[in-house]
N, C-alpha and C. Protein backbone atom coordinates (compact mmCIF):
# COMPACT_ATOMS: atom_id res chain seq x y z
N UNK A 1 76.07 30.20 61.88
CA UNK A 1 75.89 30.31 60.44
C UNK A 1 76.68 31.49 59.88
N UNK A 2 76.96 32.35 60.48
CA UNK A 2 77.31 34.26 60.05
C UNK A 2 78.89 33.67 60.09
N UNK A 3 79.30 32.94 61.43
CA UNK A 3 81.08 32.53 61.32
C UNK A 3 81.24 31.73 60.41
N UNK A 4 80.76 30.60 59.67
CA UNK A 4 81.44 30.03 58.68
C UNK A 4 81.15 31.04 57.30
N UNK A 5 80.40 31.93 57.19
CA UNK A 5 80.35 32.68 55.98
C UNK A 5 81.32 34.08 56.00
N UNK A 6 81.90 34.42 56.74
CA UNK A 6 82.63 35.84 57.16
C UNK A 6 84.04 35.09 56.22
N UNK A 7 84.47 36.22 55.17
CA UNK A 7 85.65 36.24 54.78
C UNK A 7 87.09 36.63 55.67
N UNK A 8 88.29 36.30 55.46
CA UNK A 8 89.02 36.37 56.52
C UNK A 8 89.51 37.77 56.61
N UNK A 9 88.69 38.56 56.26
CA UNK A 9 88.80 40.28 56.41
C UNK A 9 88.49 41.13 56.80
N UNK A 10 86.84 40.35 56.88
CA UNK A 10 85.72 40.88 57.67
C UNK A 10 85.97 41.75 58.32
N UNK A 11 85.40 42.89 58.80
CA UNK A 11 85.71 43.85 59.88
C UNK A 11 84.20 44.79 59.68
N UNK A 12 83.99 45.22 60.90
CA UNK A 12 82.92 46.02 61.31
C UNK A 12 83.67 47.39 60.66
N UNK A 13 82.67 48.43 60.12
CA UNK A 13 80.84 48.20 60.25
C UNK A 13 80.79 47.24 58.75
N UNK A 14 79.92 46.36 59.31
CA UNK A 14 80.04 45.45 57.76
C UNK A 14 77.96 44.67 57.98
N UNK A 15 77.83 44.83 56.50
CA UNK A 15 75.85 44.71 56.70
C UNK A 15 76.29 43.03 55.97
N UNK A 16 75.84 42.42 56.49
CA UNK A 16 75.40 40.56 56.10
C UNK A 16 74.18 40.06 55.99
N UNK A 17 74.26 39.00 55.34
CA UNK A 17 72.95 38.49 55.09
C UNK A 17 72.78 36.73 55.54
N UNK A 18 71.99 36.21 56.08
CA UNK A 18 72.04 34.68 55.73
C UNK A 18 70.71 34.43 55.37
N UNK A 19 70.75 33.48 54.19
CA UNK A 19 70.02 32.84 53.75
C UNK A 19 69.89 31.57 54.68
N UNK A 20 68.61 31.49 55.45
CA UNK A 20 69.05 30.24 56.59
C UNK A 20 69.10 29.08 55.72
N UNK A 21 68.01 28.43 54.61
CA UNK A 21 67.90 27.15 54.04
C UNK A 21 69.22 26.91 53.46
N UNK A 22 70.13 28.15 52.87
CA UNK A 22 71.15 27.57 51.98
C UNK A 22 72.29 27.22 53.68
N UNK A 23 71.84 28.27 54.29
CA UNK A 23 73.07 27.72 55.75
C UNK A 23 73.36 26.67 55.93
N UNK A 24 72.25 26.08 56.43
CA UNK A 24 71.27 25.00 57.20
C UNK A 24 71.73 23.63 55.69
N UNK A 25 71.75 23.83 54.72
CA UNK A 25 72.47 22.82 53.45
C UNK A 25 73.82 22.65 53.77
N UNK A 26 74.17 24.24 53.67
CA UNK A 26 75.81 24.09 54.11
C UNK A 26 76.59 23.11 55.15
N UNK A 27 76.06 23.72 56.04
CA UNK A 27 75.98 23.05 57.33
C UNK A 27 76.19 21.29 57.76
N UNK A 28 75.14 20.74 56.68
CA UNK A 28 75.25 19.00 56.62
C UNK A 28 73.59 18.69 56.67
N UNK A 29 72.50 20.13 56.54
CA UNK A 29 71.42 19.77 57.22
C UNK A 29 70.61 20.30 56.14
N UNK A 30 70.36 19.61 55.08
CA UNK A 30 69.83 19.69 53.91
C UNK A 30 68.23 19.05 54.14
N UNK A 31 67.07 20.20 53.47
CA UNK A 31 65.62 20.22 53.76
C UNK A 31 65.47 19.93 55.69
N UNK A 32 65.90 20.89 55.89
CA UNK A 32 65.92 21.28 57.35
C UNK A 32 65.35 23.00 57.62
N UNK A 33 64.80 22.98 58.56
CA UNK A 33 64.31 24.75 58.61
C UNK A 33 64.49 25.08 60.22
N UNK A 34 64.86 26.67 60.60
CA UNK A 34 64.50 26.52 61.96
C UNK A 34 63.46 27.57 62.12
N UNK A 35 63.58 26.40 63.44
CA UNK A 35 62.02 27.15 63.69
C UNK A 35 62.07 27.85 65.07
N UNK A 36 61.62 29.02 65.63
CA UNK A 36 61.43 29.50 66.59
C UNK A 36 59.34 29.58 67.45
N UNK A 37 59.66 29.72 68.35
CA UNK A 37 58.86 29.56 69.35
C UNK A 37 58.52 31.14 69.94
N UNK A 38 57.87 32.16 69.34
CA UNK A 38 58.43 33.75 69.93
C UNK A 38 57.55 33.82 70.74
N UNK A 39 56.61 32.83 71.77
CA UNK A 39 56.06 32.85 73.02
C UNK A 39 56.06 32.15 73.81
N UNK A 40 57.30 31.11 74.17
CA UNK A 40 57.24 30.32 74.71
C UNK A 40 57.14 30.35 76.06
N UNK A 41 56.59 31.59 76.87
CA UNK A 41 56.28 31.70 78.41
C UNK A 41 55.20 32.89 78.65
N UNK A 42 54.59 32.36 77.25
CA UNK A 42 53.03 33.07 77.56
C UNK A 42 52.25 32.98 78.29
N UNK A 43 51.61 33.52 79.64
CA UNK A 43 50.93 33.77 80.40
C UNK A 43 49.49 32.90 80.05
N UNK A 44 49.29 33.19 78.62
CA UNK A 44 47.82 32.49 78.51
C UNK A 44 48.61 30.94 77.53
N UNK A 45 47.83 30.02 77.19
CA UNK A 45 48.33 28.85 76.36
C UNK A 45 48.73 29.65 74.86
N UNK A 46 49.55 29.41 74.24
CA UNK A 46 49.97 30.27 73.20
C UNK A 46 50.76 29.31 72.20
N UNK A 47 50.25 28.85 70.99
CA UNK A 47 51.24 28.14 70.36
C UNK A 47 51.78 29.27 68.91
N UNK A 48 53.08 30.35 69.30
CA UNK A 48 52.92 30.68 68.02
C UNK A 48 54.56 30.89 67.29
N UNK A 49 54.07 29.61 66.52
CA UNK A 49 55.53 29.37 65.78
C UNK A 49 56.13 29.89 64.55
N UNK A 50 57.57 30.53 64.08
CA UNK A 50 57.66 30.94 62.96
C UNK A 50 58.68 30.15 62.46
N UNK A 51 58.85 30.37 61.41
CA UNK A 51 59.90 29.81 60.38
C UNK A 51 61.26 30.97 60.37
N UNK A 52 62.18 30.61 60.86
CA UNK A 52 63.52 31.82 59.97
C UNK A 52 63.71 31.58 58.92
N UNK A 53 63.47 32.31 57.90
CA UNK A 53 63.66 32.46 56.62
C UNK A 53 64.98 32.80 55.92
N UNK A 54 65.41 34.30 56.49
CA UNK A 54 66.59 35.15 56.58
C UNK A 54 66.70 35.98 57.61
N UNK A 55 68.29 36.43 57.84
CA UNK A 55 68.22 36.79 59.10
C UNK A 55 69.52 38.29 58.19
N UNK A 56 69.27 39.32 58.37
CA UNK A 56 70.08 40.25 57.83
C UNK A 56 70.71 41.14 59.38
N UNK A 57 72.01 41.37 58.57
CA UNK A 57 72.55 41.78 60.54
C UNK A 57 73.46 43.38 60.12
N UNK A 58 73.68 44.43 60.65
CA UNK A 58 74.89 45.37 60.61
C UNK A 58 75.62 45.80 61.86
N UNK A 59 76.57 45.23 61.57
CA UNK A 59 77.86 45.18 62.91
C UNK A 59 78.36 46.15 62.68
N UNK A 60 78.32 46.79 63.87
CA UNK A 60 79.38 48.48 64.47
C UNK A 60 79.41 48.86 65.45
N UNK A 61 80.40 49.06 65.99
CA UNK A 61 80.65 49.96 67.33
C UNK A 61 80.51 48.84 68.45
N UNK A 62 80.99 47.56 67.67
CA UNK A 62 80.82 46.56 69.22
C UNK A 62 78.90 45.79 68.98
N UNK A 63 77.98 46.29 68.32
CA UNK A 63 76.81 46.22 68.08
C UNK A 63 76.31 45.50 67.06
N UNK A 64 75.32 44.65 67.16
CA UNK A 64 74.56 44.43 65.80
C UNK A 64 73.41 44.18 65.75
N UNK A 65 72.94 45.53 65.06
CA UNK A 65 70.98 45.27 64.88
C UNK A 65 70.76 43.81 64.08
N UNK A 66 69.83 43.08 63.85
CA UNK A 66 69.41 42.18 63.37
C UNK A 66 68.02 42.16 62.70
N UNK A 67 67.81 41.75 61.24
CA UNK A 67 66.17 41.79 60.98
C UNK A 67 66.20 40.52 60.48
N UNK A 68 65.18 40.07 61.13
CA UNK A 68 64.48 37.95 60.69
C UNK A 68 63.67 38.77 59.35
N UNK A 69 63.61 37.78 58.57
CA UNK A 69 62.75 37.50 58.01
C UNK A 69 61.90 36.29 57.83
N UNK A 70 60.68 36.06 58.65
CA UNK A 70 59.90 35.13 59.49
C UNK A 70 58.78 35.05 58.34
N UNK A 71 57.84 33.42 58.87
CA UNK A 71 56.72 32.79 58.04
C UNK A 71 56.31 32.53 59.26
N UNK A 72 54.65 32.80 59.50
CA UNK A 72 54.26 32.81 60.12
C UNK A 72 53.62 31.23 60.34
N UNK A 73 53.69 30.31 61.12
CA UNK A 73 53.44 28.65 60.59
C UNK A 73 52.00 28.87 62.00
N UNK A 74 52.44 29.55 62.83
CA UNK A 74 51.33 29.29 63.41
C UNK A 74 51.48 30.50 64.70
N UNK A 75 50.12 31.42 64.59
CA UNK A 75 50.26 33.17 64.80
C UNK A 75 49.30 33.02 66.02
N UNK A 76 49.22 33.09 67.44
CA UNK A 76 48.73 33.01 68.52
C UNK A 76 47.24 31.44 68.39
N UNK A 77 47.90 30.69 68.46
CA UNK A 77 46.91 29.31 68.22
C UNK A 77 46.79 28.58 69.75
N UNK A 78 46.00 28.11 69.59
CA UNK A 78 45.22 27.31 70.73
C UNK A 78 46.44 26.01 70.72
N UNK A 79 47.48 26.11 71.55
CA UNK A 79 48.14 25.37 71.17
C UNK A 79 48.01 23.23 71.78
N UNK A 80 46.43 23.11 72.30
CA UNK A 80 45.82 21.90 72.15
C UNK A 80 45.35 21.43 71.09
N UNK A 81 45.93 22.17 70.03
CA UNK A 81 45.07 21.89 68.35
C UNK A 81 46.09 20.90 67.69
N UNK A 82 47.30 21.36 68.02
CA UNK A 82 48.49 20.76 67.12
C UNK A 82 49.64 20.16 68.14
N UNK A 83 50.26 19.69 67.01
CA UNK A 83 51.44 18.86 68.07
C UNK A 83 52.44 20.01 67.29
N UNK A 84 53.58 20.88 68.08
CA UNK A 84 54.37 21.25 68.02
C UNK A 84 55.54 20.60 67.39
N UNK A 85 55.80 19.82 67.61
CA UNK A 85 56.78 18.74 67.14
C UNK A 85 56.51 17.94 65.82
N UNK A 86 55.87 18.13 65.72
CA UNK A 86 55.29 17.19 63.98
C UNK A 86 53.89 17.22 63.75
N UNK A 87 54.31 18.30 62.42
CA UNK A 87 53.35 19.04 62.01
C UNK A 87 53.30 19.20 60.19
N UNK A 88 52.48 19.40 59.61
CA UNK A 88 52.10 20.03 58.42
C UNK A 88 51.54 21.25 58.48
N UNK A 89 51.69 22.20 57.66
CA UNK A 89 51.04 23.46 57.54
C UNK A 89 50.69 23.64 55.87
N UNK A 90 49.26 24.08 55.27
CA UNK A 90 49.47 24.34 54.01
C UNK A 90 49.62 25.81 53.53
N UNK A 91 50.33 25.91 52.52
CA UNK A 91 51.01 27.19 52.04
C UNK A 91 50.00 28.14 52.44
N UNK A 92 48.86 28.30 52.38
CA UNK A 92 48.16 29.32 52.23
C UNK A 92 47.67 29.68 53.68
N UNK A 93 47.97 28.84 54.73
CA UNK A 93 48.08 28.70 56.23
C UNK A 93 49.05 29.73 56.48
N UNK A 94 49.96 29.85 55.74
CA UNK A 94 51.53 30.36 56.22
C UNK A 94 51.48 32.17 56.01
N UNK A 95 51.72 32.85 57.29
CA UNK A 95 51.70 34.37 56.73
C UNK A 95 53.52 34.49 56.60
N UNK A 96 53.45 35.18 55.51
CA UNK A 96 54.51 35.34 54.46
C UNK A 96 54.51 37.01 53.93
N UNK A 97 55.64 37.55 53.85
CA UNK A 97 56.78 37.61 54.80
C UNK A 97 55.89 38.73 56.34
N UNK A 98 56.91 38.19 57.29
CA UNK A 98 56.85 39.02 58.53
C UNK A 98 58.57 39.22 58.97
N UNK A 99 58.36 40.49 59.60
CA UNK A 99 59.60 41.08 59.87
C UNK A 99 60.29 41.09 61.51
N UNK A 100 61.14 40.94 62.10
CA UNK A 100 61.34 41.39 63.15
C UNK A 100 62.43 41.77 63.64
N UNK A 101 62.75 42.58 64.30
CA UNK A 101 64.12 43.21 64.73
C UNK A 101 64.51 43.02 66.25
N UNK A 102 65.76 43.33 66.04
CA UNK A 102 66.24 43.18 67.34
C UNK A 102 67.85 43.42 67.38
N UNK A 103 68.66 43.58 68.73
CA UNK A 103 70.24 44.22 68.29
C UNK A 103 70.83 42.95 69.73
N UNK A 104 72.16 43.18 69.25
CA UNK A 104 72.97 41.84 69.59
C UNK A 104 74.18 42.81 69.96
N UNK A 105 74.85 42.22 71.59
CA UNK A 105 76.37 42.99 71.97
C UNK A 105 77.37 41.95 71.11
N UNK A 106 77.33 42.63 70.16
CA UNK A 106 78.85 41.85 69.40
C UNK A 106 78.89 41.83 68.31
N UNK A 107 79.99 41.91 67.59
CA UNK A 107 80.18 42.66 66.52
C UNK A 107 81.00 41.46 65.41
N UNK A 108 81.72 41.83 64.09
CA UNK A 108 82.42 40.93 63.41
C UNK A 108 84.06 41.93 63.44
N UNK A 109 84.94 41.28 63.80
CA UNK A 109 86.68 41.89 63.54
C UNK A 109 87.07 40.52 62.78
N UNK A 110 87.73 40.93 62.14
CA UNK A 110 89.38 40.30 61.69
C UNK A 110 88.17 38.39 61.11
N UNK A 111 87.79 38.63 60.35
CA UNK A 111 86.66 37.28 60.17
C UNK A 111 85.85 36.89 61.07
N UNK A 112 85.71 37.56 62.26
CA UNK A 112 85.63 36.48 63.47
C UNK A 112 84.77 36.89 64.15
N UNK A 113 83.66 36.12 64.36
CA UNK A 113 82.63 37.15 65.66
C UNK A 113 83.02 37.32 66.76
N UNK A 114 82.90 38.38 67.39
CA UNK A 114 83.59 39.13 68.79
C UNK A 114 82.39 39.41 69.73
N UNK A 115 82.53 39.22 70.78
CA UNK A 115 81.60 39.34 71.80
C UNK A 115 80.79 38.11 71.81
N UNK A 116 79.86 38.41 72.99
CA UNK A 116 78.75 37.11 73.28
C UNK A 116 77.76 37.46 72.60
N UNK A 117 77.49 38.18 71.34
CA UNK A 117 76.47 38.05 70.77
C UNK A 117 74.93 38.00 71.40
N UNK A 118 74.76 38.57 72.45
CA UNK A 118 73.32 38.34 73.03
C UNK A 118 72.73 39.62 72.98
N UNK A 119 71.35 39.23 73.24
CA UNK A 119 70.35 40.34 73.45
C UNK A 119 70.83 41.17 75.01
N UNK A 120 70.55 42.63 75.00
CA UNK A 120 70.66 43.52 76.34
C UNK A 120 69.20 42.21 77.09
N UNK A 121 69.70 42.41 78.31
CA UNK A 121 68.90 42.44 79.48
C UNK A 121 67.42 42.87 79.42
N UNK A 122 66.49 42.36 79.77
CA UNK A 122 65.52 43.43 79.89
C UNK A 122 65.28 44.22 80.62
N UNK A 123 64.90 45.74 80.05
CA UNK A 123 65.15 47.09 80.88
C UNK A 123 64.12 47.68 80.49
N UNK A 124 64.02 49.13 81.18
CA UNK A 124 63.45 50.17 80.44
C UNK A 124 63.46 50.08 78.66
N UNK A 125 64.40 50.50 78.04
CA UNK A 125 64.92 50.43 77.13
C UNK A 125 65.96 49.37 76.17
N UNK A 126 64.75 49.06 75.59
CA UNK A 126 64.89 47.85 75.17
C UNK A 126 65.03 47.87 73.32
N UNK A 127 64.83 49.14 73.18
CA UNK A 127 64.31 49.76 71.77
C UNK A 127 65.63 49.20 71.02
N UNK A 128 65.53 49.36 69.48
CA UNK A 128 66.58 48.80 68.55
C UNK A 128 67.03 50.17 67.24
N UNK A 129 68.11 50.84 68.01
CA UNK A 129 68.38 52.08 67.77
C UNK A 129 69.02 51.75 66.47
N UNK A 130 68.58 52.95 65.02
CA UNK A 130 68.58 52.38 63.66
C UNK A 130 69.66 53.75 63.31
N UNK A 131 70.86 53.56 62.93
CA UNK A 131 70.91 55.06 62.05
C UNK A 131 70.73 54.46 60.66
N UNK A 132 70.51 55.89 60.12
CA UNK A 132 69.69 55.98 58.86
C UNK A 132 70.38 55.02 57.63
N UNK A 133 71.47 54.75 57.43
CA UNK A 133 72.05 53.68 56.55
C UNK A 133 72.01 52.39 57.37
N UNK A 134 71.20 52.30 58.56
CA UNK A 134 71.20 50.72 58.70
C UNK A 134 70.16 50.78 58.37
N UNK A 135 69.33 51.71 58.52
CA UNK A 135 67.34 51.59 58.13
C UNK A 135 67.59 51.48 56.96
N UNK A 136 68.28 52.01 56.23
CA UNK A 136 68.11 52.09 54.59
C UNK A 136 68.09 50.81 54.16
N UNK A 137 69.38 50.17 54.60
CA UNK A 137 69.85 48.62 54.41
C UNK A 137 68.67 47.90 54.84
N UNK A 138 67.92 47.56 55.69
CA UNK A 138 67.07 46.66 56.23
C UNK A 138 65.92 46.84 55.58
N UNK A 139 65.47 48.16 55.61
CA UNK A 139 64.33 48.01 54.47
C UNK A 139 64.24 48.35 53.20
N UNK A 140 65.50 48.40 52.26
CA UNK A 140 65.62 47.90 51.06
C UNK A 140 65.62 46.29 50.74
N UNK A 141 66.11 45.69 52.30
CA UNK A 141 65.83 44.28 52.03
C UNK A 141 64.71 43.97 52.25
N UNK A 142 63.89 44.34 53.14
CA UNK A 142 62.60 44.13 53.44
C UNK A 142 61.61 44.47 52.03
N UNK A 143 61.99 45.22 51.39
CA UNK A 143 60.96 45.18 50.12
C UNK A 143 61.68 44.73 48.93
N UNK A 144 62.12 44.04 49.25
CA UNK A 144 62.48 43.25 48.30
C UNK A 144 61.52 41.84 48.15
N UNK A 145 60.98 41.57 49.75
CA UNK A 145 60.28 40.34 49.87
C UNK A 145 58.76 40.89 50.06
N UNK A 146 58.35 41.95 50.01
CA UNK A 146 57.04 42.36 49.82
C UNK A 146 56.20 42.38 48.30
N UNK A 147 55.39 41.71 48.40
CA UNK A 147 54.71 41.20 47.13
C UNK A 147 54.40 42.76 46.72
């Protein structure tokens, strides 16, 4: 979604935004949403699914922190209650907005995403190191969606 929106100038350090629903239109995939699974090898039965909403990113130094902006469709559930796969949820079911972070090896040059884009390994240190104009950026966007 981030490569078909990058102008052909693009270059790191550069802060982006995607709107996933307008992506996801773009794309060919109109009233489509994605959805993630952020326990899918939970130890105990765990059904807890979110919505990507928006996904805001700042590329530098080879790096890019990332903040979702997530709907909560279904927050540690008994997951024998529902069918995962086809489902209804009503609005007031839905926790709205939730945040989450995380940083990515790879960056944007010359329009173009560079690197494999993945999460580090899991380690000791796993933390999602902020300097102060990427914090600024992320949570000026973040309250923007706080009621």
């Amino acid at each position: 979604m981030l490569n078909s929106s990058l102008a052909p100038s693009a270059n790191e350090p550069l802060k982006w935004h995607i709107p996933v629903a307008t992506a996801l239109e773009r794309a060919g995939y109109p009233q489509h949403a994605l959805i993630i699974n952020l326990k899918p090898d939970s130890r105990t039965p765990n059904l807890s699914l979110y919505e990507v909403m928006g996904v805001w990113g700042s590329s530098s130094a080879g790096w890019t922190p990332i903040m979702f902006h997530l709907q909560g469709l279904f927050i540690d559930e008994d997951p024998t209650r529902f069918n995962d796969r086809d489902f209804r949820r009503a609005y007031s079911d839905i926790e709205d907005p939730i945040f989450s972070m995380m940083y990515l090896h790879g960056t944007v040059r010359e329009g173009k995403i560079f690197g494999p884009w993945t999460p580090p390994r899991p380690g000791a240190t796993n933390s999602v190191l902020l300097w102060p104009d990427t914090l600024q950026y992320f949570s000026g966007e973040a309250a923007k969606l706080i009621p």
